[in-house]
C-alpha atoms as a PDB file:
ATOM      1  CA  UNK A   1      -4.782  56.086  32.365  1.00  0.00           C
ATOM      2  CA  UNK A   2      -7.938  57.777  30.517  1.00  0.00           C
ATOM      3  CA  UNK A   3      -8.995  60.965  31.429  1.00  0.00           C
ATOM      4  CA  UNK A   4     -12.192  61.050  33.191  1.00  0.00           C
ATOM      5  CA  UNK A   5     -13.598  62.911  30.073  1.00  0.00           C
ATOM      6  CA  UNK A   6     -11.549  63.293  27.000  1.00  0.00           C
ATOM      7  CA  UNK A   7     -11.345  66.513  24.999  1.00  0.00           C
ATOM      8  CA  UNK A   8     -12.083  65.070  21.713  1.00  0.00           C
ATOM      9  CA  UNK A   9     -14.501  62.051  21.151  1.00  0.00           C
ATOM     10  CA  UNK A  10     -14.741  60.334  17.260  1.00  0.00           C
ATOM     11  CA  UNK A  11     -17.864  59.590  16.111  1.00  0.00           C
ATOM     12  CA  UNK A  12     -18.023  56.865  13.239  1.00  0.00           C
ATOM     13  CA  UNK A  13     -19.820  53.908  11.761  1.00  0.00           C
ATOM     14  CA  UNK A  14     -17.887  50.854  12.069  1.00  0.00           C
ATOM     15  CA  UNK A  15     -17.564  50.456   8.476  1.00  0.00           C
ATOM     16  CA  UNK A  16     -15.732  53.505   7.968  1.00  0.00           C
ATOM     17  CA  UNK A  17     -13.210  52.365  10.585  1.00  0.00           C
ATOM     18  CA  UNK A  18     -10.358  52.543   8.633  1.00  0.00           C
ATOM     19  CA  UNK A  19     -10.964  56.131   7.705  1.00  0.00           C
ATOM     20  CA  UNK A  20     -11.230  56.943  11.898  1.00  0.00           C
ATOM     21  CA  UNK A  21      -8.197  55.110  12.686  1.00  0.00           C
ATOM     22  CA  UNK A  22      -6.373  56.875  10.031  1.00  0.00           C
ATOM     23  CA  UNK A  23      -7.497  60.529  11.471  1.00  0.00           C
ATOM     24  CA  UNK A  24      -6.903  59.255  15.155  1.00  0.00           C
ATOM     25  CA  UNK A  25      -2.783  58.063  14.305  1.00  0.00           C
ATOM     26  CA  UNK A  26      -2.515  61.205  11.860  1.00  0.00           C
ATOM     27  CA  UNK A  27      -3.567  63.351  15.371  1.00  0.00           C
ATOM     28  CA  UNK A  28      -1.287  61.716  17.397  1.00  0.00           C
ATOM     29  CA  UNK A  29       1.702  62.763  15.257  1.00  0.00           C
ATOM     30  CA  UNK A  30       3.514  65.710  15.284  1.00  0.00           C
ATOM     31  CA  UNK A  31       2.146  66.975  11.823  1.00  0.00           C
ATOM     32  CA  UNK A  32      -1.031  66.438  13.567  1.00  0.00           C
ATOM     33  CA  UNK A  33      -0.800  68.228  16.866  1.00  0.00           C
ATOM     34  CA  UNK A  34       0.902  65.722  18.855  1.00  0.00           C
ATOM     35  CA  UNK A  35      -2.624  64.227  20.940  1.00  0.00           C
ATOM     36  CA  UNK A  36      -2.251  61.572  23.472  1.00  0.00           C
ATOM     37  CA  UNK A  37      -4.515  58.567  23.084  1.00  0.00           C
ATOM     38  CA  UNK A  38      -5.981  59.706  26.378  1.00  0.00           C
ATOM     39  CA  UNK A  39      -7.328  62.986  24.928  1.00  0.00           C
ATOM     40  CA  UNK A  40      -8.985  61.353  22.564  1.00  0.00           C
ATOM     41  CA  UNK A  41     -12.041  59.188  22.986  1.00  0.00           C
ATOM     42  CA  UNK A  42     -12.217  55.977  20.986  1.00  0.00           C
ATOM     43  CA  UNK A  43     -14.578  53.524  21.527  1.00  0.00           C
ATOM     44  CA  UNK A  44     -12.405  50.799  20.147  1.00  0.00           C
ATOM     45  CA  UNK A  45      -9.585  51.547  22.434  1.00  0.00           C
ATOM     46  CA  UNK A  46     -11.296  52.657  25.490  1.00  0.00           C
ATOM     47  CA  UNK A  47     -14.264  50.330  26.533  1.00  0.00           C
ATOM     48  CA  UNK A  48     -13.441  47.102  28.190  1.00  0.00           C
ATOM     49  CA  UNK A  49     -15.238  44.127  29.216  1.00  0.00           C
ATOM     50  CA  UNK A  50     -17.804  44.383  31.829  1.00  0.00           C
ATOM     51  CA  UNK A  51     -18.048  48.526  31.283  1.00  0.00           C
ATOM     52  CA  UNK A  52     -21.725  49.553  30.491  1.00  0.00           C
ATOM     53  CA  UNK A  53     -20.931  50.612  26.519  1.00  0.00           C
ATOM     54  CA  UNK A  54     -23.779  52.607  25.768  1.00  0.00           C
ATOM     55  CA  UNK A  55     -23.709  54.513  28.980  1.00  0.00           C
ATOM     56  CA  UNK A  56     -20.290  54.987  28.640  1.00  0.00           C
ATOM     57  CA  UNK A  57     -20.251  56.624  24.892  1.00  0.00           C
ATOM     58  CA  UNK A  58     -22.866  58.448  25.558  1.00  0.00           C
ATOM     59  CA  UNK A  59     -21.848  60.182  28.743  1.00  0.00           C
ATOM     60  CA  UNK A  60     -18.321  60.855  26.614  1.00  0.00           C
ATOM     61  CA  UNK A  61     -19.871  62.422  23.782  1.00  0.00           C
ATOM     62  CA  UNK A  62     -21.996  64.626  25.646  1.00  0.00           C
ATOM     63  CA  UNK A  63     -18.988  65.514  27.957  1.00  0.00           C
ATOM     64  CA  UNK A  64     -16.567  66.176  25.092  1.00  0.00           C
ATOM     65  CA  UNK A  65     -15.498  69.551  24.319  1.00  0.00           C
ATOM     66  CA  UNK A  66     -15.072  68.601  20.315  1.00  0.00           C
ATOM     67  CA  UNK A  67     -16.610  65.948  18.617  1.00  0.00           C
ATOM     68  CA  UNK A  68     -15.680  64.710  15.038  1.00  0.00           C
ATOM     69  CA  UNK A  69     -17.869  63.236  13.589  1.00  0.00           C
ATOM     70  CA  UNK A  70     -17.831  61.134  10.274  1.00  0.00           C
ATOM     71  CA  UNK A  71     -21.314  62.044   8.393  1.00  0.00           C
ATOM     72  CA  UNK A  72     -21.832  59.285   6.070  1.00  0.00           C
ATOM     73  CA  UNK A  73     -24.823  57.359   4.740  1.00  0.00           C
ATOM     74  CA  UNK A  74     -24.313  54.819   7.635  1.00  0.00           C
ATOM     75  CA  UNK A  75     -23.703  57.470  10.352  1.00  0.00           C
ATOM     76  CA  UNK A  76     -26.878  59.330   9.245  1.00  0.00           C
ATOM     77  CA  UNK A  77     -28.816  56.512   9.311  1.00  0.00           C
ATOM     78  CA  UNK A  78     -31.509  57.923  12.279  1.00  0.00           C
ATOM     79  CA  UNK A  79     -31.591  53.974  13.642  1.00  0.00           C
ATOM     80  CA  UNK A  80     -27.912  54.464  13.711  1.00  0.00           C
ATOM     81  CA  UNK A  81     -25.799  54.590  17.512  1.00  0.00           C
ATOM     82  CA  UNK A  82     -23.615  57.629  15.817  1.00  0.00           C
ATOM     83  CA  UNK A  83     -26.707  59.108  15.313  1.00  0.00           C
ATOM     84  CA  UNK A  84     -27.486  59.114  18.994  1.00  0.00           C
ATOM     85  CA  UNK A  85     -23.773  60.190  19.856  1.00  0.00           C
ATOM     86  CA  UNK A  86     -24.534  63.288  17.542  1.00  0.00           C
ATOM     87  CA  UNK A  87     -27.362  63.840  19.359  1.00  0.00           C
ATOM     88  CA  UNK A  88     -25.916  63.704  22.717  1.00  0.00           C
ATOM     89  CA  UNK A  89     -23.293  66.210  21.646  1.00  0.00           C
ATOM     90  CA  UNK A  90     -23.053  69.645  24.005  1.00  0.00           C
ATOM     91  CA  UNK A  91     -19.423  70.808  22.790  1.00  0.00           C
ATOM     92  CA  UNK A  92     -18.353  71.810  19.022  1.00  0.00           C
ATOM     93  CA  UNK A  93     -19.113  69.277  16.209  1.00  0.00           C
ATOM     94  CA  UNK A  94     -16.769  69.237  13.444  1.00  0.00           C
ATOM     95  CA  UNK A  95     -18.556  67.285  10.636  1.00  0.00           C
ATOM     96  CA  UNK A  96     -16.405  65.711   7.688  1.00  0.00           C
ATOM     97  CA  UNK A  97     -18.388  64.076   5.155  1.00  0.00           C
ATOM     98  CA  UNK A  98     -17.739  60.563   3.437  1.00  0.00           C
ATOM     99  CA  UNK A  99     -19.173  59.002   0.162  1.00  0.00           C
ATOM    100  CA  UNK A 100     -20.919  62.002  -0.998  1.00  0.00           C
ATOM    101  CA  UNK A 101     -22.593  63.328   1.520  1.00  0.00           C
ATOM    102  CA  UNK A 102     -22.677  66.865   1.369  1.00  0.00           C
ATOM    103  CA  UNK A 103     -21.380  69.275   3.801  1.00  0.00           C
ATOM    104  CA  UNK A 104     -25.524  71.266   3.860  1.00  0.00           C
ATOM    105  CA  UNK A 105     -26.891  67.561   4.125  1.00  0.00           C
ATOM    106  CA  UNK A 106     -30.664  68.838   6.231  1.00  0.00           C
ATOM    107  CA  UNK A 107     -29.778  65.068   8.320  1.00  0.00           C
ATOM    108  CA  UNK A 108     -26.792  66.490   9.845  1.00  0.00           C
ATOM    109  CA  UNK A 109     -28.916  69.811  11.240  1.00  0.00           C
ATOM    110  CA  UNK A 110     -31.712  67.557  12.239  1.00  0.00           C
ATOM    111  CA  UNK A 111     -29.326  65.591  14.069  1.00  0.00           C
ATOM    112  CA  UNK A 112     -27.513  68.133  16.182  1.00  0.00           C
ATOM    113  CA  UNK A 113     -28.220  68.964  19.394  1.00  0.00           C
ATOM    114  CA  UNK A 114     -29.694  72.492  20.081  1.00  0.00           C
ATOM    115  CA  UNK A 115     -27.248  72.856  22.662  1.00  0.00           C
ATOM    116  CA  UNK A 116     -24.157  71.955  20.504  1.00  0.00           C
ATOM    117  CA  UNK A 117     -22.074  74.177  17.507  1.00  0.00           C
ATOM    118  CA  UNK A 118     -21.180  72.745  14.131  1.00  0.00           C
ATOM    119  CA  UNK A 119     -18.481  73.857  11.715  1.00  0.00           C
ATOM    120  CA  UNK A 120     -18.379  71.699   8.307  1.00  0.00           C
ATOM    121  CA  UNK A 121     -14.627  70.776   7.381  1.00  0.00           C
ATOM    122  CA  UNK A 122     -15.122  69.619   4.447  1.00  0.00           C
ATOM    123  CA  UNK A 123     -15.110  65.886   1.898  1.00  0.00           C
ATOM    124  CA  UNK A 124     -12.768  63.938   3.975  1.00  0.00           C
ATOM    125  CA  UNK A 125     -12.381  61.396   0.998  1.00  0.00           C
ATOM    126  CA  UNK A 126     -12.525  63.721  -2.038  1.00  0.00           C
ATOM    127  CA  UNK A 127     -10.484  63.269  -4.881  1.00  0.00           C
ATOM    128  CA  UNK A 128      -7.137  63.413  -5.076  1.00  0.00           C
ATOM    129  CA  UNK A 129      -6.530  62.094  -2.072  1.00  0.00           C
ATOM    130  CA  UNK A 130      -3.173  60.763  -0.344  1.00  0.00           C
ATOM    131  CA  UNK A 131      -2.479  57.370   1.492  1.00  0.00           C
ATOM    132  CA  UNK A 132      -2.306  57.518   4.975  1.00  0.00           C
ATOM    133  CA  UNK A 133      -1.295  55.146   7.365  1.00  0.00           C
ATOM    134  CA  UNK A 134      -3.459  53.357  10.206  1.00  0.00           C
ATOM    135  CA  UNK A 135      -2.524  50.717  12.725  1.00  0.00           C
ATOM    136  CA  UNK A 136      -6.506  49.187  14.069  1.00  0.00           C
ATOM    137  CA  UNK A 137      -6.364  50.053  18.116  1.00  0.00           C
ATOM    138  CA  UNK A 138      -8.590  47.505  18.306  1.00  0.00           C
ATOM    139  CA  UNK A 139      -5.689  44.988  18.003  1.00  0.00           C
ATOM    140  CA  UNK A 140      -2.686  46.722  17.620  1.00  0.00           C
ATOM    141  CA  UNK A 141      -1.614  44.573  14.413  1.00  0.00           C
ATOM    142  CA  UNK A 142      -4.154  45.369  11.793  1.00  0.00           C
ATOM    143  CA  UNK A 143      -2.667  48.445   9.268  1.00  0.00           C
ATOM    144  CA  UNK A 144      -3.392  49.473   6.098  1.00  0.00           C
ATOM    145  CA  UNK A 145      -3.451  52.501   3.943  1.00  0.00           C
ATOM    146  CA  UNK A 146      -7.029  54.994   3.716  1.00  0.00           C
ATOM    147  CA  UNK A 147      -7.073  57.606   1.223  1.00  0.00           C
ATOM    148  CA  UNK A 148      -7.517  61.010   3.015  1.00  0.00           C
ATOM    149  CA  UNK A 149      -7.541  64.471   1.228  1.00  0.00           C
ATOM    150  CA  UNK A 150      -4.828  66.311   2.713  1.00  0.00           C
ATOM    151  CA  UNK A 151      -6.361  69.971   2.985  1.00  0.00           C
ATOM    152  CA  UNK A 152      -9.298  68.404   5.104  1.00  0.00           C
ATOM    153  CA  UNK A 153      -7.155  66.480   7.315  1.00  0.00           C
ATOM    154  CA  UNK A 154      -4.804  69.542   7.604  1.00  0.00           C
ATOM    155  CA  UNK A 155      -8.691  71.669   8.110  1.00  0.00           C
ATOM    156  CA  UNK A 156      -9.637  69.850  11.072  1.00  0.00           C
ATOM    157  CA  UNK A 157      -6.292  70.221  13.005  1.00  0.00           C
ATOM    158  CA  UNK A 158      -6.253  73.860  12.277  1.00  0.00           C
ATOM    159  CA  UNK A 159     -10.215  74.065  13.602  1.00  0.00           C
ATOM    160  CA  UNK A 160      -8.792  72.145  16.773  1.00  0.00           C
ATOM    161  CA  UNK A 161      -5.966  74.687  17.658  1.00  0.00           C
ATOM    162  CA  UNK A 162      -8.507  77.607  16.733  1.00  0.00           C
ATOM    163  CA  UNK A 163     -11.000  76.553  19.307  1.00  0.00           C
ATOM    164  CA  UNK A 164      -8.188  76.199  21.723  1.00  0.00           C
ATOM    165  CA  UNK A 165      -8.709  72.131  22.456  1.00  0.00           C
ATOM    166  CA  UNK A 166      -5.286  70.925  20.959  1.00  0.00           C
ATOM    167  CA  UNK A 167      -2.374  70.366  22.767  1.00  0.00           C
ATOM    168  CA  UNK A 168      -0.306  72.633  19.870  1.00  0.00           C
ATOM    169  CA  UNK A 169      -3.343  75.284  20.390  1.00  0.00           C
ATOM    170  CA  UNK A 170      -1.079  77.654  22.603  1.00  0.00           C
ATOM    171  CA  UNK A 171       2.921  77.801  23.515  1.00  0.00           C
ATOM    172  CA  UNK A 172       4.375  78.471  26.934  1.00  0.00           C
ATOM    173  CA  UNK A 173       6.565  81.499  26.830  1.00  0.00           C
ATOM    174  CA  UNK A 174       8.805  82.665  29.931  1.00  0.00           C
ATOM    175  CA  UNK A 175       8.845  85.975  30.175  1.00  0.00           C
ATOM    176  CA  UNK A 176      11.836  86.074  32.599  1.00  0.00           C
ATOM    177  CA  UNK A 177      14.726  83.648  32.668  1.00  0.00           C
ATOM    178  CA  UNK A 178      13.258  83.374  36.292  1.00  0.00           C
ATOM    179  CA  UNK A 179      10.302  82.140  34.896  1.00  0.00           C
ATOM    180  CA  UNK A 180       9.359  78.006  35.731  1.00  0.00           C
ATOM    181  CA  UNK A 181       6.511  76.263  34.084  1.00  0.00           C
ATOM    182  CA  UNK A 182       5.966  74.916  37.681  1.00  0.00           C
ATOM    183  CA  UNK A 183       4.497  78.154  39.176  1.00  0.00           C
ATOM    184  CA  UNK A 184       3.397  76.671  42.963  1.00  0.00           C
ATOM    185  CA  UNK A 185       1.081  78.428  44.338  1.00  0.00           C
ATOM    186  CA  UNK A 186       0.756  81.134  42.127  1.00  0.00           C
ATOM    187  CA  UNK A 187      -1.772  81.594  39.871  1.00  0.00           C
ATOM    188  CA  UNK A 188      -2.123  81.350  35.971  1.00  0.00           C
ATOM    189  CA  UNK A 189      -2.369  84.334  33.987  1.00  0.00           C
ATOM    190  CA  UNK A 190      -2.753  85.013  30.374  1.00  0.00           C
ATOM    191  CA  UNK A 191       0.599  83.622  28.717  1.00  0.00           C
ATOM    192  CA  UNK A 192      -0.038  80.441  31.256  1.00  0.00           C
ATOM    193  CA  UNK A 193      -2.497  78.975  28.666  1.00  0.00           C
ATOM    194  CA  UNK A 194       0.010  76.067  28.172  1.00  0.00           C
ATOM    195  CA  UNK A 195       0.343  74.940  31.764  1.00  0.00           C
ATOM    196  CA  UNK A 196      -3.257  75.046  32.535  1.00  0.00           C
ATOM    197  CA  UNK A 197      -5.156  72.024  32.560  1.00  0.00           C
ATOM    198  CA  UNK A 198      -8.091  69.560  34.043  1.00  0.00           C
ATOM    199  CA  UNK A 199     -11.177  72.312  33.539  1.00  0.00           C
ATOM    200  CA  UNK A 200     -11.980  71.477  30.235  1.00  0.00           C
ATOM    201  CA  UNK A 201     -15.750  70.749  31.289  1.00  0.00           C
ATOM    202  CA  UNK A 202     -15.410  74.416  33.202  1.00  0.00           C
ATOM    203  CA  UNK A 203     -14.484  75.283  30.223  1.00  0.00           C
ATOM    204  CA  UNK A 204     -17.077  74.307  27.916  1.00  0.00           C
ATOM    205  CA  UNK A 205     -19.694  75.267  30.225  1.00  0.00           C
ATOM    206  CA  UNK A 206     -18.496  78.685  30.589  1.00  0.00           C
ATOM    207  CA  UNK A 207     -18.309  79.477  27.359  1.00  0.00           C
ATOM    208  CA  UNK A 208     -21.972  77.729  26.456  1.00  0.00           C
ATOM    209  CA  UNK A 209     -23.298  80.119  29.659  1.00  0.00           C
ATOM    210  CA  UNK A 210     -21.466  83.036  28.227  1.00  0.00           C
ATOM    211  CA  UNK A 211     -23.518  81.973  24.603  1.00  0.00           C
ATOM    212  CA  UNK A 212     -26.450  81.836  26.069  1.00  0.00           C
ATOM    213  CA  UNK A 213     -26.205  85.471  27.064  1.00  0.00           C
ATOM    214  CA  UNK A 214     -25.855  87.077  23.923  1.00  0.00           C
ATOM    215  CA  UNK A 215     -29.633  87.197  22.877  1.00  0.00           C
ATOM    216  CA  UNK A 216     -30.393  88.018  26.942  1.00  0.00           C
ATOM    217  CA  UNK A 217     -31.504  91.610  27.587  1.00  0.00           C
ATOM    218  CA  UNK A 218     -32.361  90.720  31.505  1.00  0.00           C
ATOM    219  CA  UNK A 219     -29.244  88.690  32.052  1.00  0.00           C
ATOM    220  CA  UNK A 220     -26.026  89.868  31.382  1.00  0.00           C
ATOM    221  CA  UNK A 221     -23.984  88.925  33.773  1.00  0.00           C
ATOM    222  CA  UNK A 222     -21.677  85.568  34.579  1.00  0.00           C
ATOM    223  CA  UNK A 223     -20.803  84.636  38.115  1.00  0.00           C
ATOM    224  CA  UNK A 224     -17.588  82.350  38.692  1.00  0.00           C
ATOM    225  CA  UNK A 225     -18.492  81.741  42.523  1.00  0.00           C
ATOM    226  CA  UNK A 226     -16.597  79.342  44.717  1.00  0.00           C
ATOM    227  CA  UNK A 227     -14.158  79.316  47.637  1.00  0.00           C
ATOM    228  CA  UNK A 228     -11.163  80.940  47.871  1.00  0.00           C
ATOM    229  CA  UNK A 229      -7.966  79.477  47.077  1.00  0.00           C
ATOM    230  CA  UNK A 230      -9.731  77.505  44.572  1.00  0.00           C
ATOM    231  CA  UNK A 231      -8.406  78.910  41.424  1.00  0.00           C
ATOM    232  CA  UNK A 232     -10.905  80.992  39.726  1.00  0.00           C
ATOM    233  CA  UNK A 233      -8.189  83.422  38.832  1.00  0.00           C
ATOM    234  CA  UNK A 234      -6.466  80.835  37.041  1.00  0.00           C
ATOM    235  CA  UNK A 235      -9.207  79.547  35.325  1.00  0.00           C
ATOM    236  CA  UNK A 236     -10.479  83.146  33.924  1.00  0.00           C
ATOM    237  CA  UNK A 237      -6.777  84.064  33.269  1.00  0.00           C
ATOM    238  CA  UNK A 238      -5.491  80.979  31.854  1.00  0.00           C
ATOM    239  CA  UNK A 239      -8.630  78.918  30.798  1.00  0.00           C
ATOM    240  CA  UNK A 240     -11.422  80.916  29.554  1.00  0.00           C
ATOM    241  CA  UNK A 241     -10.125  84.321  28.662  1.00  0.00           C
ATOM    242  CA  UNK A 242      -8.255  83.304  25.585  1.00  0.00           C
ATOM    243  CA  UNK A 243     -10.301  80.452  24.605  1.00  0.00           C
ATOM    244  CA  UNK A 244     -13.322  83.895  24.343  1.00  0.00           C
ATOM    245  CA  UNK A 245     -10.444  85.806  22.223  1.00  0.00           C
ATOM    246  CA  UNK A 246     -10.801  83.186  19.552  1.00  0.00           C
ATOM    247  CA  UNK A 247     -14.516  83.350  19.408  1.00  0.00           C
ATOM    248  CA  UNK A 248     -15.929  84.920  17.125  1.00  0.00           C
ATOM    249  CA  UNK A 249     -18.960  86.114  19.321  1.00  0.00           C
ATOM    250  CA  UNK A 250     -16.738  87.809  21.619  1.00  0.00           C
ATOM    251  CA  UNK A 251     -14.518  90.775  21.888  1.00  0.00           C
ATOM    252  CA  UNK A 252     -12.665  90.540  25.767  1.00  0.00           C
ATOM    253  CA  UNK A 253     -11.569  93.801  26.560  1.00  0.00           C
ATOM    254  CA  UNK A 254      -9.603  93.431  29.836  1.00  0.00           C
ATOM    255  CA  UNK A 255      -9.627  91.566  33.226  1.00  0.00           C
ATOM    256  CA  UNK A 256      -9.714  94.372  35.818  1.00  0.00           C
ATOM    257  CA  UNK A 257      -9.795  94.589  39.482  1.00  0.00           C
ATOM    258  CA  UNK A 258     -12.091  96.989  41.350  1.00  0.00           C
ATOM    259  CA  UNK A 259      -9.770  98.411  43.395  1.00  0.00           C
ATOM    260  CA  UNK A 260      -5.891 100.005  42.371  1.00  0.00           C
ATOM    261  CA  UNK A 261      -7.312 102.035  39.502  1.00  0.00           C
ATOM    262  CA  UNK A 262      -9.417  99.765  37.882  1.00  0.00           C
ATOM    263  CA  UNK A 263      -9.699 102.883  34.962  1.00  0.00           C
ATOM    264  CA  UNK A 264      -6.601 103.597  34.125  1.00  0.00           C
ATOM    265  CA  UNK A 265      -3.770 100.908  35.545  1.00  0.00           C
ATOM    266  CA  UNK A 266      -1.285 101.125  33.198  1.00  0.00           C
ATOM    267  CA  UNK A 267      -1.102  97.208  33.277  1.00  0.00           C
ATOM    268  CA  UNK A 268      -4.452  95.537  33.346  1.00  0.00           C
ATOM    269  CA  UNK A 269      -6.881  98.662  33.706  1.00  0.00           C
ATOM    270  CA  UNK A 270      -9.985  99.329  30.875  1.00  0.00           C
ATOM    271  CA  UNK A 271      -8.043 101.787  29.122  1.00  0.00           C
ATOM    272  CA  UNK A 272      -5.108  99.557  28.335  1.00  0.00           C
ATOM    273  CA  UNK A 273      -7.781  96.844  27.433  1.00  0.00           C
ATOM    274  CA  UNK A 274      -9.585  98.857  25.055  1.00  0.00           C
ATOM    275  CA  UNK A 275      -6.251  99.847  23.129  1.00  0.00           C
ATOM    276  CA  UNK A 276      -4.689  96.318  23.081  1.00  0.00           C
ATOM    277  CA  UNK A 277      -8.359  95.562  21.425  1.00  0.00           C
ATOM    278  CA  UNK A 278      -8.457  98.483  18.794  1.00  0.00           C
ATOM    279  CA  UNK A 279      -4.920  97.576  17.960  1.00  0.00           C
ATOM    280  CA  UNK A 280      -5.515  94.134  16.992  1.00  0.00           C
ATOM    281  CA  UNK A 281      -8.013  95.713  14.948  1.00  0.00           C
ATOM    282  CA  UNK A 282      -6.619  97.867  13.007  1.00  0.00           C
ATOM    283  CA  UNK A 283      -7.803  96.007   9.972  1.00  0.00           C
ATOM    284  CA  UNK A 284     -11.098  97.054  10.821  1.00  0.00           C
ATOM    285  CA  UNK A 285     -10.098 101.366  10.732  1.00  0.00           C
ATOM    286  CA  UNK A 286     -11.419 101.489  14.413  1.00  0.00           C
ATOM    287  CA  UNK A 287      -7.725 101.888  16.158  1.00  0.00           C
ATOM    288  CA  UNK A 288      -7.673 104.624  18.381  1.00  0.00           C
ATOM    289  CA  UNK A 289      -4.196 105.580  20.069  1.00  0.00           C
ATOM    290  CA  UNK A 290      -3.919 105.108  24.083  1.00  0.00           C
ATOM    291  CA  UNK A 291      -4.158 108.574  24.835  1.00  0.00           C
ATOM    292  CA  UNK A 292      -7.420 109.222  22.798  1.00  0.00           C
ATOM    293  CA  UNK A 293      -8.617 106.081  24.612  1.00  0.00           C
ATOM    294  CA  UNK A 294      -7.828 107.282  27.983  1.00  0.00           C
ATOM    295  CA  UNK A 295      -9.285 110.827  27.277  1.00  0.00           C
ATOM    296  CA  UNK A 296     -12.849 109.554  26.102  1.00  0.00           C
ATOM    297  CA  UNK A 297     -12.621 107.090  28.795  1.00  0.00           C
ATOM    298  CA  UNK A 298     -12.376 109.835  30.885  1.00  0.00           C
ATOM    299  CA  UNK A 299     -15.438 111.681  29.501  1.00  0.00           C
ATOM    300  CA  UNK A 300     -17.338 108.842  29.492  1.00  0.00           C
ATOM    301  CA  UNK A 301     -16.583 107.469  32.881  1.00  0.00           C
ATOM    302  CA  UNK A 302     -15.204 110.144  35.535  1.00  0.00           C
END
């Protein structure tokens, strides 16, 4: 059964076809993240007779977290439906480019939404290329071969597990043989990023508010607000907090709690935050040890 939204939605002009089927079975396999058909929104598989099609793709491709979209001559075209899909698109937009088109083509900015991110993958059918397999989901029977350039098929799934969407973007880790990835009742923390699922919209949204932020100097602050029992720990913990490590607009520092020492708790308090931080910095020459953390911390905030 089809998610009510899927995570990624395909964007393509009919005649390239062959070149989205090819993507769409090379993301199913393993080599390719291991996707389930119902993650993935394709027209050709997923509207049925009687459904109101242009409704439908539209409310999918502005719902999606990812779209990929295939920027040819024929996609561009501004009289074209992908061009309207492009348009509708609120999540990430990862363009590949067919027949020439170039990655800095000014149709594909004047195309995207203001409210949607692009990152450019690259030629999807530059030269060489390698055969790759597609079976049409239109009928299940069709296949054939599409040349595909290997680094920009192998680009895209990378972009997907670096923006957290793919189902190979994080592994589940017990950290005690007592450890179940059927928790109950108790909620997700970080580590949990595996078992969490069904906010993906949440998701999106949160981040996209959090975005909107940045250039605020009156608003600085994001409220997750709703009942208790609900699961907002879960979906700070598990959902959004990692999914904000791997932005590049953010640095989290740590989830705290006001009460229990929300300073200096030697498990989840500022100070520990801060030097988890500098140490995955230390690239950078900003790493500080714990104790000179905890000592300007200290100066800083009594």
């Amino acid at each position: 059964m089809l998610r009510l939204f899927a995570r990624l939605f395909i964007s393509y002009n009919r005649k390239e076809s062959p070149y989205a089927w090819a993507i769409r079975q090379w993301l199913m396999s393993k080599e390719g993240g291991g996707w389930s058909s119902e993650e993935i929104f394709f027209d050709a598989s997923h509207l049925h007779a009687g459904v109101d099609w242009e409704k439908k793709l539209l409310a999918q491709a502005e719902a999606a977290e990812v779209m990929l979209f295939l920027a040819s001559e024929n996609s561009l075209n501004i009289n074209s439906f992908c061009y309207r899909e492009l348009k509708h698109a609120k999540g990430t937009v990862l363009a590949v480019t067919l027949g020439g088109v170039r990655f800095d083509d000014e149709r594909l900015d004047r195309a995207l939404s203001h409210s949607a991110k692009t990152r450019q993958v690259t030629q999807l059918d530059k030269s060489p290329g390698a055969p790759f397999p597609y079976t049409s989901p239109v009928d299940g029977v069709t296949t054939g071969t599409v040349d595909l350039h290997p680094d920009c098929l192998a680009g895209i799934g990378a972009a997907l597990r670096e923006l957290g969407v793919a189902p190979n973007s994080y592994s589940w880790k017990p950290k005690s043989p007592e450890d179940s990835p059927y928790p109950g009742l108790r909620p997700l923390g970080e580590g949990d990023e595996a078992l969490f699922c069904g906010r993906d919209l949440e998701i999106r949204d949160g981040i996209k508010a959090l975005e909107d932020l940045l250039p605020s100097v009156l608003n600085r602050a994001l409220v997750i607000q709703a009942p208790s029992g609900a699961g907002k720990s879960s979906f700070l913990r598990a959902g959004l907090w990692q999914r904000l490590r791997r932005n590049p607009g953010f640095t989290p520092l740590a989830i705290i709690r006001t009460p229990n020492n929300p300073l200096r708790n030697p498990d989840w308090g500022l100070v520990r935050g801060l030097f988890h931080t500098t140490e995955q910095s230390r690239q950078k020459n900003i790493a500080l040890d714990y104790d000179e953390i905890a000592r300007r911390a200290a100066d800083d905030l009594p």
